[in-house]
C-alpha atoms as a PDB file:
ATOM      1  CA  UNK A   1       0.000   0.000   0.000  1.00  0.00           C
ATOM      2  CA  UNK A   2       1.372   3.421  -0.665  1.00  0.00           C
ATOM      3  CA  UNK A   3       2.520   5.123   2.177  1.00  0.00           C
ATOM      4  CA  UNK A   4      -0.019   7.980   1.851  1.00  0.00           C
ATOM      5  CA  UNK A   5      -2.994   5.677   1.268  1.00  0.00           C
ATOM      6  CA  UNK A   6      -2.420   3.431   4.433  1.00  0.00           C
ATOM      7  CA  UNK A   7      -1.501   6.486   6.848  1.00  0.00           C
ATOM      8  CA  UNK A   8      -4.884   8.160   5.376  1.00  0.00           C
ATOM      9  CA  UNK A   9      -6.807   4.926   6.292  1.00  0.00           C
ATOM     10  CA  UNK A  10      -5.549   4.806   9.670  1.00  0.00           C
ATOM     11  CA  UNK A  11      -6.481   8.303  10.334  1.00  0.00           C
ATOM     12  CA  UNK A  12     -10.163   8.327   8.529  1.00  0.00           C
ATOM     13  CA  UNK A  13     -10.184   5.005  11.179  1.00  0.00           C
ATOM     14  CA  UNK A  14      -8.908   7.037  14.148  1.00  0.00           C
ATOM     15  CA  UNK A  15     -11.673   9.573  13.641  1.00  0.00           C
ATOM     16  CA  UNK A  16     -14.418   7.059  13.089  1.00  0.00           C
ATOM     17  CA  UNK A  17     -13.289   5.580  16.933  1.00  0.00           C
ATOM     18  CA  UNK A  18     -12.233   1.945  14.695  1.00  0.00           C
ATOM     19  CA  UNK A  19      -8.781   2.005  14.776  1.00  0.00           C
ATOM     20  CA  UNK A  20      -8.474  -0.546  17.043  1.00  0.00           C
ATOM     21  CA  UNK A  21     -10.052  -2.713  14.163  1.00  0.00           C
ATOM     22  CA  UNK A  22      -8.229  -0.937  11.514  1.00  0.00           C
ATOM     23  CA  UNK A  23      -5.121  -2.291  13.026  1.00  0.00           C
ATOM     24  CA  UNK A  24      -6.140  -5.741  13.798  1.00  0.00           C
ATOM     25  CA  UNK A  25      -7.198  -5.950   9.831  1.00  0.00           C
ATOM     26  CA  UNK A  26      -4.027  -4.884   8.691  1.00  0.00           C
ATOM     27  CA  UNK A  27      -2.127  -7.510  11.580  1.00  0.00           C
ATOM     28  CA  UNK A  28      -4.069 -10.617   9.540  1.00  0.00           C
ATOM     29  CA  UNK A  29      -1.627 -10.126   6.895  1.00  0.00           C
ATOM     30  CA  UNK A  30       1.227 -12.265   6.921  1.00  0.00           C
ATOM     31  CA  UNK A  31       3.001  -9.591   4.833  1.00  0.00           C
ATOM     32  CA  UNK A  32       2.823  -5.723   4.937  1.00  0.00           C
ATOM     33  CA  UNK A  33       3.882  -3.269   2.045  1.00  0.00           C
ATOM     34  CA  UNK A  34       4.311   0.031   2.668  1.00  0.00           C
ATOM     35  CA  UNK A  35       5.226   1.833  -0.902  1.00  0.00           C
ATOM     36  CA  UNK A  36       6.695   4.976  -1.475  1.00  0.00           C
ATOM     37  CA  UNK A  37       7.968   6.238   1.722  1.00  0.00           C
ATOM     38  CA  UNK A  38       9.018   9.851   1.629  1.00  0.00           C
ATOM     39  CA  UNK A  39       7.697  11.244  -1.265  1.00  0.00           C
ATOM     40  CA  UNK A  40       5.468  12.847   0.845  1.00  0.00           C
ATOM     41  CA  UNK A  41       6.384  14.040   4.367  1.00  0.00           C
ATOM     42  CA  UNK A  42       3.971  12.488   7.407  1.00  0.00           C
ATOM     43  CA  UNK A  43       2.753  14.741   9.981  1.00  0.00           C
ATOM     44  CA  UNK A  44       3.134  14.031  13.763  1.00  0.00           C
ATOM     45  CA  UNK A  45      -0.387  11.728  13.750  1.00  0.00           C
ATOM     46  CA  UNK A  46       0.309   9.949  10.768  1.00  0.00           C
ATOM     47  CA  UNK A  47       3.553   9.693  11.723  1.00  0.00           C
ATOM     48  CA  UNK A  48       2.349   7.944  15.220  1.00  0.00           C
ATOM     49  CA  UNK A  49       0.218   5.952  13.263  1.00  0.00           C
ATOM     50  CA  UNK A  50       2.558   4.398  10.539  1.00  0.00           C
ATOM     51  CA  UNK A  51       4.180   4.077  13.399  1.00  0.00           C
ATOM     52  CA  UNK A  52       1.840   1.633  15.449  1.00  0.00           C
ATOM     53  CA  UNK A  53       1.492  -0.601  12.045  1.00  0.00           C
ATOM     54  CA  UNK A  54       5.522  -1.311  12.044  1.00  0.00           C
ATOM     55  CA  UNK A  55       5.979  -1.628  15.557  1.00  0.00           C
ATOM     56  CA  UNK A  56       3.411  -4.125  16.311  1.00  0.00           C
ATOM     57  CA  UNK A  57       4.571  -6.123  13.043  1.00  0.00           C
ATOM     58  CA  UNK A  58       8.232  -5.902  12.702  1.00  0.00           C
ATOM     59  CA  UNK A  59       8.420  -8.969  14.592  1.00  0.00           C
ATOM     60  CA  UNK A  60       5.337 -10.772  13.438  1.00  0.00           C
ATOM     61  CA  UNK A  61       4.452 -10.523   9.981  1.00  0.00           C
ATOM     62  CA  UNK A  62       6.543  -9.727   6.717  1.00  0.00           C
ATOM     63  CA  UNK A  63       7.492  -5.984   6.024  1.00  0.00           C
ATOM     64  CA  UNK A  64       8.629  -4.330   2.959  1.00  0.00           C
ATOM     65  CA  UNK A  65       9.242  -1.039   2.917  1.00  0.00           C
ATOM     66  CA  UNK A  66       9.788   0.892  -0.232  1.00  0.00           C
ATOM     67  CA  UNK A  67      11.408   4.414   0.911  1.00  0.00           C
ATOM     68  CA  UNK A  68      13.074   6.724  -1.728  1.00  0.00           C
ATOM     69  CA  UNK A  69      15.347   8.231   0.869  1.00  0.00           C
ATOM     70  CA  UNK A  70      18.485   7.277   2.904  1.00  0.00           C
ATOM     71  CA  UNK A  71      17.982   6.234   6.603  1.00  0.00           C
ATOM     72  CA  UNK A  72      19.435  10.005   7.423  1.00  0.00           C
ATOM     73  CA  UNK A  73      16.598  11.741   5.736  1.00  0.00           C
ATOM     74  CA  UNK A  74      13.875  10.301   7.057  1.00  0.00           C
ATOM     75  CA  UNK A  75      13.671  12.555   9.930  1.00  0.00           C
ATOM     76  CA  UNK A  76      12.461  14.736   7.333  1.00  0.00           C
ATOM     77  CA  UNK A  77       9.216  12.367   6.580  1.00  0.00           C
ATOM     78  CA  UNK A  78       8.346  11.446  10.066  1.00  0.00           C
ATOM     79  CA  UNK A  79       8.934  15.248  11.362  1.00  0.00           C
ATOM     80  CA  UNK A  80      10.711  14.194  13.898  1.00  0.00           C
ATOM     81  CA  UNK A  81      14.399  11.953  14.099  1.00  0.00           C
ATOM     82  CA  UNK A  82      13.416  10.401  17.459  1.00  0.00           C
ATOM     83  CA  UNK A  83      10.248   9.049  15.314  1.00  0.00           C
ATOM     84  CA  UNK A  84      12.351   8.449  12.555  1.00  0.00           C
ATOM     85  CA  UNK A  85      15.045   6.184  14.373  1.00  0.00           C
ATOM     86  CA  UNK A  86      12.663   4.347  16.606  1.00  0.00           C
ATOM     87  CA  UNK A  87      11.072   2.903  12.835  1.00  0.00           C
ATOM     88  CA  UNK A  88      14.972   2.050  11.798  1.00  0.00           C
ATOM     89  CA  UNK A  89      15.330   0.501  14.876  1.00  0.00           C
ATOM     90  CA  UNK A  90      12.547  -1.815  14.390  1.00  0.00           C
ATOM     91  CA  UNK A  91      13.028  -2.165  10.640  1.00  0.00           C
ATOM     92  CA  UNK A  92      17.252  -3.205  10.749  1.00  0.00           C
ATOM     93  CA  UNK A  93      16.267  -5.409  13.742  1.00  0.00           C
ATOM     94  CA  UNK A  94      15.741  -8.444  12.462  1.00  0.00           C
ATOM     95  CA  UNK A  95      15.198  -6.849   8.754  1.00  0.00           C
ATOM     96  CA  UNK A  96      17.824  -7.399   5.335  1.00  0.00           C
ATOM     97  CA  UNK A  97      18.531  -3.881   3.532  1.00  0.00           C
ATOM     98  CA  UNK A  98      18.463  -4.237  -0.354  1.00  0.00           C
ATOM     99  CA  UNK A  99      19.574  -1.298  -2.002  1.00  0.00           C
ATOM    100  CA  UNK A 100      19.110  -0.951  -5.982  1.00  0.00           C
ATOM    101  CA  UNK A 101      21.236   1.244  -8.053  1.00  0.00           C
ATOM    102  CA  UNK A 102      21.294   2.092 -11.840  1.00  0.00           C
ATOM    103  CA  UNK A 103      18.889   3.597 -14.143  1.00  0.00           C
ATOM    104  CA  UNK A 104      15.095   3.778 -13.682  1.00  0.00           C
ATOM    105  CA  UNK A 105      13.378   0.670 -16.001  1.00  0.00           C
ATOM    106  CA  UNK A 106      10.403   3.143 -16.359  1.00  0.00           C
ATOM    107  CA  UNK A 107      12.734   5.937 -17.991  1.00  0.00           C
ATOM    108  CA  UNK A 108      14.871   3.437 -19.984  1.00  0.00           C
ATOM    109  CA  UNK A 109      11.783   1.709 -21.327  1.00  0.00           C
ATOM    110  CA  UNK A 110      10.428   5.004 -22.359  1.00  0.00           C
ATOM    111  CA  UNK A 111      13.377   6.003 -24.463  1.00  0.00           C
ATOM    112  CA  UNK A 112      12.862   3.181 -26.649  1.00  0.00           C
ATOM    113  CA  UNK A 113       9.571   4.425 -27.943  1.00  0.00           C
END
């Protein structure tokens, strides 16, 4: 799920008093994608939010994360490094760190056309 998306579904289920239930959906998975992390920056709820999601399944379920920025930027997207290094905590805990270089497959598929 993109990162936007889920941290807008967690807040639409905070103000409808079911996030409680939100959560527990989302904890049925056996894996958890979270897409594009910091293309857009997360304020202090959402942040709290996201937040709850890795916390509570870094250790129990299957995480990808998809982030566009280095570990030291992402103080930037959580608005807040304290935020930002207790999620890198959780995710280089038990997690593997794949890193892709090299040219975008959308641009160089593009310039064939």
């Amino acid at each position: 799920m993109i990162t936007s998306s889920l941290v807008m579904r967690l807040r639409r289920a905070k103000d409808e008093g079911r996030l409680d239930r939100e959560l527990a959906s989302i904890a049925k998975n056996k894996l958890v994608a979270i897409n594009k992390l910091g293309y857009l920056p997360i304020d202090t709820e959402g942040a709290r939010l996201l937040f709850q999601v890795i916390a509570d399944g870094y250790e129990k379920r299957s995480l990808i994360i998809t982030p566009n920025l280095e570990f030291s930027r992402w103080g930037t997207v959580f608005g807040d490094d304290n935020m930002a290094a207790a999620v890198i905590d959780r995710i280089v805990h038990h997690g593997r760190l794949l890193q892709f270089r090299g040219e975008s497959y959308r641009v160089k598929h593009a310039l064939r056309k």
